[in-house]
C-alpha atoms as a PDB file:
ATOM      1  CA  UNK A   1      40.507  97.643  76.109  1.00  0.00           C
ATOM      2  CA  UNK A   2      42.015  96.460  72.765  1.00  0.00           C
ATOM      3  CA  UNK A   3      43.082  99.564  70.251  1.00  0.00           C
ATOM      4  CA  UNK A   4      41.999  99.931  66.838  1.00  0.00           C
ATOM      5  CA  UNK A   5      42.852  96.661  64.417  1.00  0.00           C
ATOM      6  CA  UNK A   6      42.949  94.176  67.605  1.00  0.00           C
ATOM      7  CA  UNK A   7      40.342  91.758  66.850  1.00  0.00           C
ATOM      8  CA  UNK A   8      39.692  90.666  70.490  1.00  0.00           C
ATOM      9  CA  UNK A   9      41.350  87.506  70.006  1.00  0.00           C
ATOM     10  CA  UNK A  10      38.546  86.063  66.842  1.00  0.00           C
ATOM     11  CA  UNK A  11      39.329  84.237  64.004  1.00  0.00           C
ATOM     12  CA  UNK A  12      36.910  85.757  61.248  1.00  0.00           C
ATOM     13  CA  UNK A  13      37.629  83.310  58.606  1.00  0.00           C
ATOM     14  CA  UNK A  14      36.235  80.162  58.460  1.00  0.00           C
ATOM     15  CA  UNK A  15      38.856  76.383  59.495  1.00  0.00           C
ATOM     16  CA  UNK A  16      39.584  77.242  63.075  1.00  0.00           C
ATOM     17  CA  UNK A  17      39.357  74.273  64.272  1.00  0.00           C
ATOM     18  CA  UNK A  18      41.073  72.529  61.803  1.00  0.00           C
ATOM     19  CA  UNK A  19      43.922  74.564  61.766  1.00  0.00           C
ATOM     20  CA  UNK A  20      43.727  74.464  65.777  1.00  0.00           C
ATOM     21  CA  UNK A  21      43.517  70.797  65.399  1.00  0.00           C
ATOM     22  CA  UNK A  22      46.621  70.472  63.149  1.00  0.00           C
ATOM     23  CA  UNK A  23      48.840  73.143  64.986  1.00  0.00           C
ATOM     24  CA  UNK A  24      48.390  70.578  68.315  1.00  0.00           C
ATOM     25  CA  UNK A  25      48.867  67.357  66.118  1.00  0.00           C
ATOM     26  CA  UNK A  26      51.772  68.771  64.651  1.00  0.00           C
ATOM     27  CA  UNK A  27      53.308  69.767  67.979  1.00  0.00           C
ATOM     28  CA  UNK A  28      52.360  66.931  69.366  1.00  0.00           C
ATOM     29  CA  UNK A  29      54.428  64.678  66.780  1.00  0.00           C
ATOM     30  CA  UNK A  30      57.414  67.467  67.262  1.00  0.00           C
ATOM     31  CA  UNK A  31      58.070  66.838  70.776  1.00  0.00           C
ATOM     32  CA  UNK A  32      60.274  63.467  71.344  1.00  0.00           C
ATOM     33  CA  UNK A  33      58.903  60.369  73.357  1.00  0.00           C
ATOM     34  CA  UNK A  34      61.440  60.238  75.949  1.00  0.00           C
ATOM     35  CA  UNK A  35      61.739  56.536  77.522  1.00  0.00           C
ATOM     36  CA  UNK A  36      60.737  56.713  80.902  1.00  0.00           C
ATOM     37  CA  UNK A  37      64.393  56.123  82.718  1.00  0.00           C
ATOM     38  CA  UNK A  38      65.427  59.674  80.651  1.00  0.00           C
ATOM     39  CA  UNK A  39      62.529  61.254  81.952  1.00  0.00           C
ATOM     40  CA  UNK A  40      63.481  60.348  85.638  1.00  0.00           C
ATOM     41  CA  UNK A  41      67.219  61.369  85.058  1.00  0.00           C
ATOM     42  CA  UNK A  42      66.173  64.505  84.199  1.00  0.00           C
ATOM     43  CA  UNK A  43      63.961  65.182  86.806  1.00  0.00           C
ATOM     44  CA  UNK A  44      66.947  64.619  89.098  1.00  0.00           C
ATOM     45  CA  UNK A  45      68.567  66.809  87.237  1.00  0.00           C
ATOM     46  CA  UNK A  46      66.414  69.663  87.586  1.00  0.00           C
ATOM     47  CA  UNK A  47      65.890  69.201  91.388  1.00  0.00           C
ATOM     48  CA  UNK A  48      70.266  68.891  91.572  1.00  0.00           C
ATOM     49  CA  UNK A  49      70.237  72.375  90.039  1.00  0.00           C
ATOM     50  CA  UNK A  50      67.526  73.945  92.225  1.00  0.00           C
ATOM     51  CA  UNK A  51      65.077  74.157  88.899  1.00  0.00           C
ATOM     52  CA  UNK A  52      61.516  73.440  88.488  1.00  0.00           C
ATOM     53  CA  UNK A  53      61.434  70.907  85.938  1.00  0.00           C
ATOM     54  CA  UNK A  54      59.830  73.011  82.903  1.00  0.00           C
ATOM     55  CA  UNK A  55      62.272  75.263  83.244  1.00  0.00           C
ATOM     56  CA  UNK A  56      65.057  72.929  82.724  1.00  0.00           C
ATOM     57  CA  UNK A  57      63.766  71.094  80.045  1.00  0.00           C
ATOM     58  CA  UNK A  58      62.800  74.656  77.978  1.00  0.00           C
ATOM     59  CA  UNK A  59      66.253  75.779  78.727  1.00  0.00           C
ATOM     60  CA  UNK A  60      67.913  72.386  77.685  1.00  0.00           C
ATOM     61  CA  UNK A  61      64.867  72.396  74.585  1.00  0.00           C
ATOM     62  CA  UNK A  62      66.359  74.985  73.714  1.00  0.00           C
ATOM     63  CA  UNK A  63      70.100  74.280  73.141  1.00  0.00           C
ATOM     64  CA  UNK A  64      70.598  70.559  73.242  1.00  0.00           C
ATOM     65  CA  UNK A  65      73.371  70.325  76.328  1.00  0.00           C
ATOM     66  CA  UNK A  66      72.935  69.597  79.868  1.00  0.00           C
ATOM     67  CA  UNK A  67      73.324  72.666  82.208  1.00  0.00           C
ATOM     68  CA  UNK A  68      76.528  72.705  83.981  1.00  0.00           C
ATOM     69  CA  UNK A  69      75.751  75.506  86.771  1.00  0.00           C
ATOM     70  CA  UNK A  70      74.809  79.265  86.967  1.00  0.00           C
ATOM     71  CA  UNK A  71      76.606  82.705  86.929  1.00  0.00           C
ATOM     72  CA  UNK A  72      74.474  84.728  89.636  1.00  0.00           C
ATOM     73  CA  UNK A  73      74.913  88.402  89.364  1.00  0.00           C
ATOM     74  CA  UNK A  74      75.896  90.153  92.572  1.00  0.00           C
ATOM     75  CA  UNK A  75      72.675  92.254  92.396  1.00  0.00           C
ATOM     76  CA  UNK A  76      70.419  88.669  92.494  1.00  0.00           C
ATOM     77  CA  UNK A  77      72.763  87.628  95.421  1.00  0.00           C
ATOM     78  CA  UNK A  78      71.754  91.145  97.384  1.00  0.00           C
ATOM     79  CA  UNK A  79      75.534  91.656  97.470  1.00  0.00           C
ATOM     80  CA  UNK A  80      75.890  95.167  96.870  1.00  0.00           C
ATOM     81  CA  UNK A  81      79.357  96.067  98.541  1.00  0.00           C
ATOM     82  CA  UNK A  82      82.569  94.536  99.591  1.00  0.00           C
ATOM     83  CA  UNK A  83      82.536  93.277 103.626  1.00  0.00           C
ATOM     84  CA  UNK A  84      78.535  92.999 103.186  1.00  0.00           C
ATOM     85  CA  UNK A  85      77.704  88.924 103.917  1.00  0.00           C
ATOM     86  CA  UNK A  86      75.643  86.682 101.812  1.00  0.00           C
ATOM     87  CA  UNK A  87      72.112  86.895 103.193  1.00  0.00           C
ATOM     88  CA  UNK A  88      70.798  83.784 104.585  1.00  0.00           C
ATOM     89  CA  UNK A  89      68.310  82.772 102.142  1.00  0.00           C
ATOM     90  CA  UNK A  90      70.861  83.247  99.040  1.00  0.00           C
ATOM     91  CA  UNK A  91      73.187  81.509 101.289  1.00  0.00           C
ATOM     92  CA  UNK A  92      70.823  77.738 101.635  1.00  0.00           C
ATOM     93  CA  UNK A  93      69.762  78.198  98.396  1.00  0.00           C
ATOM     94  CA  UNK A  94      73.045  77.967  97.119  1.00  0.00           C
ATOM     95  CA  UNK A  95      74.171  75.240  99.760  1.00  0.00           C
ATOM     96  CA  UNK A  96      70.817  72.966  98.675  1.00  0.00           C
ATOM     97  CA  UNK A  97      72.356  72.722  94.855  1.00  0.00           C
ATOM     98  CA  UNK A  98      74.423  69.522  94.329  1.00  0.00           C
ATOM     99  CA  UNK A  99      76.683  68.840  91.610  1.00  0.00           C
ATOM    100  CA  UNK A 100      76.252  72.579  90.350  1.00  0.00           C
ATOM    101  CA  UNK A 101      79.396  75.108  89.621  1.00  0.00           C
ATOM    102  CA  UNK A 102      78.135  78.221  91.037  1.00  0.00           C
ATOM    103  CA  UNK A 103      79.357  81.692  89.732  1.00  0.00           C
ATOM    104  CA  UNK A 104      79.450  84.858  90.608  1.00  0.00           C
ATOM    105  CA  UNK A 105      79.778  88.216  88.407  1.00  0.00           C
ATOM    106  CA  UNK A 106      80.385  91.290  90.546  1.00  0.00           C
ATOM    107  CA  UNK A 107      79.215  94.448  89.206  1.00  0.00           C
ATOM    108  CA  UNK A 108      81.152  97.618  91.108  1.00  0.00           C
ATOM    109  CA  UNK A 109      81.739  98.601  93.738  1.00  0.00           C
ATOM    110  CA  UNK A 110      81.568  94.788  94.691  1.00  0.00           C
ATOM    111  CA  UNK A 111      85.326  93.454  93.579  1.00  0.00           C
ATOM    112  CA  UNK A 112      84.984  89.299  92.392  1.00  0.00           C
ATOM    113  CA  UNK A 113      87.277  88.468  95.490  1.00  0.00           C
ATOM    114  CA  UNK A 114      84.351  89.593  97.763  1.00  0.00           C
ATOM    115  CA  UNK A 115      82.112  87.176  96.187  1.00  0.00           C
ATOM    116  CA  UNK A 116      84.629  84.561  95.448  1.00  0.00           C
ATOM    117  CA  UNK A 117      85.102  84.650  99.301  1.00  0.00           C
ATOM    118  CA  UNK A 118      81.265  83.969 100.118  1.00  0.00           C
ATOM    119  CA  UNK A 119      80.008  80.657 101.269  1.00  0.00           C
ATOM    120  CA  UNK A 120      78.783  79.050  98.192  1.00  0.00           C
ATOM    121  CA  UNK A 121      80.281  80.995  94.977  1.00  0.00           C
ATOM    122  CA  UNK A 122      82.992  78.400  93.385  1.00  0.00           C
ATOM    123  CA  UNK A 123      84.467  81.534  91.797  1.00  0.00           C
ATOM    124  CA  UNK A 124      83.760  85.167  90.734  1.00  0.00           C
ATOM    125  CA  UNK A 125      84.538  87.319  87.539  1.00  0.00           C
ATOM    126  CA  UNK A 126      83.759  91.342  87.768  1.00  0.00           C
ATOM    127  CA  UNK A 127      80.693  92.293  85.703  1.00  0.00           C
ATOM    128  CA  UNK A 128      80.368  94.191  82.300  1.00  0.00           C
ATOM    129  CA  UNK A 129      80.131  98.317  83.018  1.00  0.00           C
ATOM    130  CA  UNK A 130      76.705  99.683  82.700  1.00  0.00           C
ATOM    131  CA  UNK A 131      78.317 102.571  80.040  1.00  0.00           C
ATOM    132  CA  UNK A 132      79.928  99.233  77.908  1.00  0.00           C
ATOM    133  CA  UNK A 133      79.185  98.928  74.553  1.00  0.00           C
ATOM    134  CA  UNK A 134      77.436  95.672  73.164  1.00  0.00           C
ATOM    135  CA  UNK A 135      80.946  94.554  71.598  1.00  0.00           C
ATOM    136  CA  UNK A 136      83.064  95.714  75.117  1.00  0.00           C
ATOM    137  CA  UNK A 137      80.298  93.539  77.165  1.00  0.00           C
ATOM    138  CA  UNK A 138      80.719  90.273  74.905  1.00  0.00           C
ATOM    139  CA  UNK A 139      84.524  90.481  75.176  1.00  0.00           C
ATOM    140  CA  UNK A 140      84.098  90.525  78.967  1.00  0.00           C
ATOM    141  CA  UNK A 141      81.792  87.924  79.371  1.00  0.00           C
ATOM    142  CA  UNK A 142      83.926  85.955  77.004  1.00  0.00           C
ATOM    143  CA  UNK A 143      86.811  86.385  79.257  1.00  0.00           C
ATOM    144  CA  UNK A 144      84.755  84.691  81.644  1.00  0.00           C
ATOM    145  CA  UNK A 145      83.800  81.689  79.539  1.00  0.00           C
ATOM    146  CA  UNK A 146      86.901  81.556  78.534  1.00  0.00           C
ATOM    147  CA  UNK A 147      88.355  81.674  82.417  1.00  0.00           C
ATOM    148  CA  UNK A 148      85.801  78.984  83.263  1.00  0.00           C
ATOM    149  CA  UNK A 149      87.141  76.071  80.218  1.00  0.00           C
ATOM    150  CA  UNK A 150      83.517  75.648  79.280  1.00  0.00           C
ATOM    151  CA  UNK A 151      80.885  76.371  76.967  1.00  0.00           C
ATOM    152  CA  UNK A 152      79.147  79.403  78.185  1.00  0.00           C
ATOM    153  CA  UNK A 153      75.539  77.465  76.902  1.00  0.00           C
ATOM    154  CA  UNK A 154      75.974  74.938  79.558  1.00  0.00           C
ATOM    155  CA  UNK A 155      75.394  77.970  82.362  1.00  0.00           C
ATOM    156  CA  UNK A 156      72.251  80.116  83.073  1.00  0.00           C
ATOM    157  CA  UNK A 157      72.527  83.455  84.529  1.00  0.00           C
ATOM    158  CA  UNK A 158      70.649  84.402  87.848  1.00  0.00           C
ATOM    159  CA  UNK A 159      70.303  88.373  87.702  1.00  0.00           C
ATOM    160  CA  UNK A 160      67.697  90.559  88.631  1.00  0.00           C
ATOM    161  CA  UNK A 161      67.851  93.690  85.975  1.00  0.00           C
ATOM    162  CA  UNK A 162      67.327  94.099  82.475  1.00  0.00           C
ATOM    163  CA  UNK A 163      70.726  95.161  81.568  1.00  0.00           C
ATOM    164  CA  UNK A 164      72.004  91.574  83.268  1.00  0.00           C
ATOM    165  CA  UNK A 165      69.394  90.044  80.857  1.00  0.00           C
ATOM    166  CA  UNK A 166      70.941  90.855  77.888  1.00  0.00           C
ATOM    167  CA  UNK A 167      74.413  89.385  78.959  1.00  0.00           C
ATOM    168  CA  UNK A 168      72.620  86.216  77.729  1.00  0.00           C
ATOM    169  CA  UNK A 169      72.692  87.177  74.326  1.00  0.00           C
ATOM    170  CA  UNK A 170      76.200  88.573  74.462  1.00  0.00           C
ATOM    171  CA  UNK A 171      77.448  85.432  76.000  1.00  0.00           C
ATOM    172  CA  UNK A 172      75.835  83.446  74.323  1.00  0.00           C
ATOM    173  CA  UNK A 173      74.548  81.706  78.057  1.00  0.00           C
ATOM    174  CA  UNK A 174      71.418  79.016  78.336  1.00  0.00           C
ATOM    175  CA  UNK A 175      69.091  81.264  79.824  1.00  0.00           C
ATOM    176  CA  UNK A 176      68.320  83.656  82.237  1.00  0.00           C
ATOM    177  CA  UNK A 177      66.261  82.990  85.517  1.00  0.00           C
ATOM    178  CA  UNK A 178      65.438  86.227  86.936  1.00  0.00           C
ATOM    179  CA  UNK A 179      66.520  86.459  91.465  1.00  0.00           C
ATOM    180  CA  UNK A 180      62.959  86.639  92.426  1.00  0.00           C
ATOM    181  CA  UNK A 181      62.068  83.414  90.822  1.00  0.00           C
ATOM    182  CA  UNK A 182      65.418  81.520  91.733  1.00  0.00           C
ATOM    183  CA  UNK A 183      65.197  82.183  95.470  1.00  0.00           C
ATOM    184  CA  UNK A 184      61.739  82.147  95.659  1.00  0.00           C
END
């Protein structure tokens, strides 16, 4: 049930439609008309990285660069200790993505050699501290864009909690695509 000032959704005032119409017209005319051969290219694209194609082209929409590969947190892996293996599903998922740099960011107790050692993780960084400070996470996750000699917008982060989430922001990453929906 809507609370009080929530008009259900209803436009009171009179030009709905118009405005309606223009809003679509002028989206319409926003969006580029991509020849045909980009279209395909991209397509690829998305199905190299493992992405349904919507997603790719919001995330690449949204900062104008090509995706490069992904930083998955050790939590969206369902790594959660050193000596525990990669579980089978993260483990062809990973394997299926082609021309992709895949990352890993270990939170503790997990140490980045464990998950630099797993079958498909090119390389591992440890992960922020819950108790960091905003400041104390971006220099860490800096470190690791630094470490990896490329722009941290041309990666999206895998994770599965809110605190992961808001390593986009502080590194400035492409996006975030939460486990459940990666390895689906």
């Amino acid at each position: 049930m809507a609370g009080i000032g929530h008009n259900s959704g209803q436009v009171l005032e009179p030009g709905q439609s118009w405005r309606t119409y223009a809003w679509t017209k002028a989206r319409r005319d926003l969006l580029p008309v991509l020849p045909i051969e980009v279209v395909r290219l991209r397509v690829k694209r998305a199905a190299e990285l493992g992405l349904p194609y919507k997603t790719y082209a919001g995330i690449r929409a949204s900062n104008g660069h090509d995706l490069i590969g992904f930083l998955f947190s050790s939590n969206a892996l369902r790594v959660l200790r050193d000596g525990q293996a990669l579980p089978e599903d993260r483990k062809a998922r990973l394997a299926g993505l082609v021309n992709t740099a895949r990352h890993g960011v270990a939170h503790r107790p997990v140490t980045p050699t464990h998950l630099a050692g797993l079958s498909g993780i090119d390389r591992a960084f440890a992960a922020p501290r819950f108790t960091d400070s905003w400041s104390a996470m971006r220099r860490e996750l800096d470190g690791v864009s630094a470490a990896l000699r490329q722009p941290a917008d041309r990666f999206v982060l895998v994770g599965d909690t809110d605190f992961e989430r808001e390593w986009v922001a502080a590194a400035r990453l492409a996006g975030y695509v939460s486990a459940d929906a990666f390895f689906a």
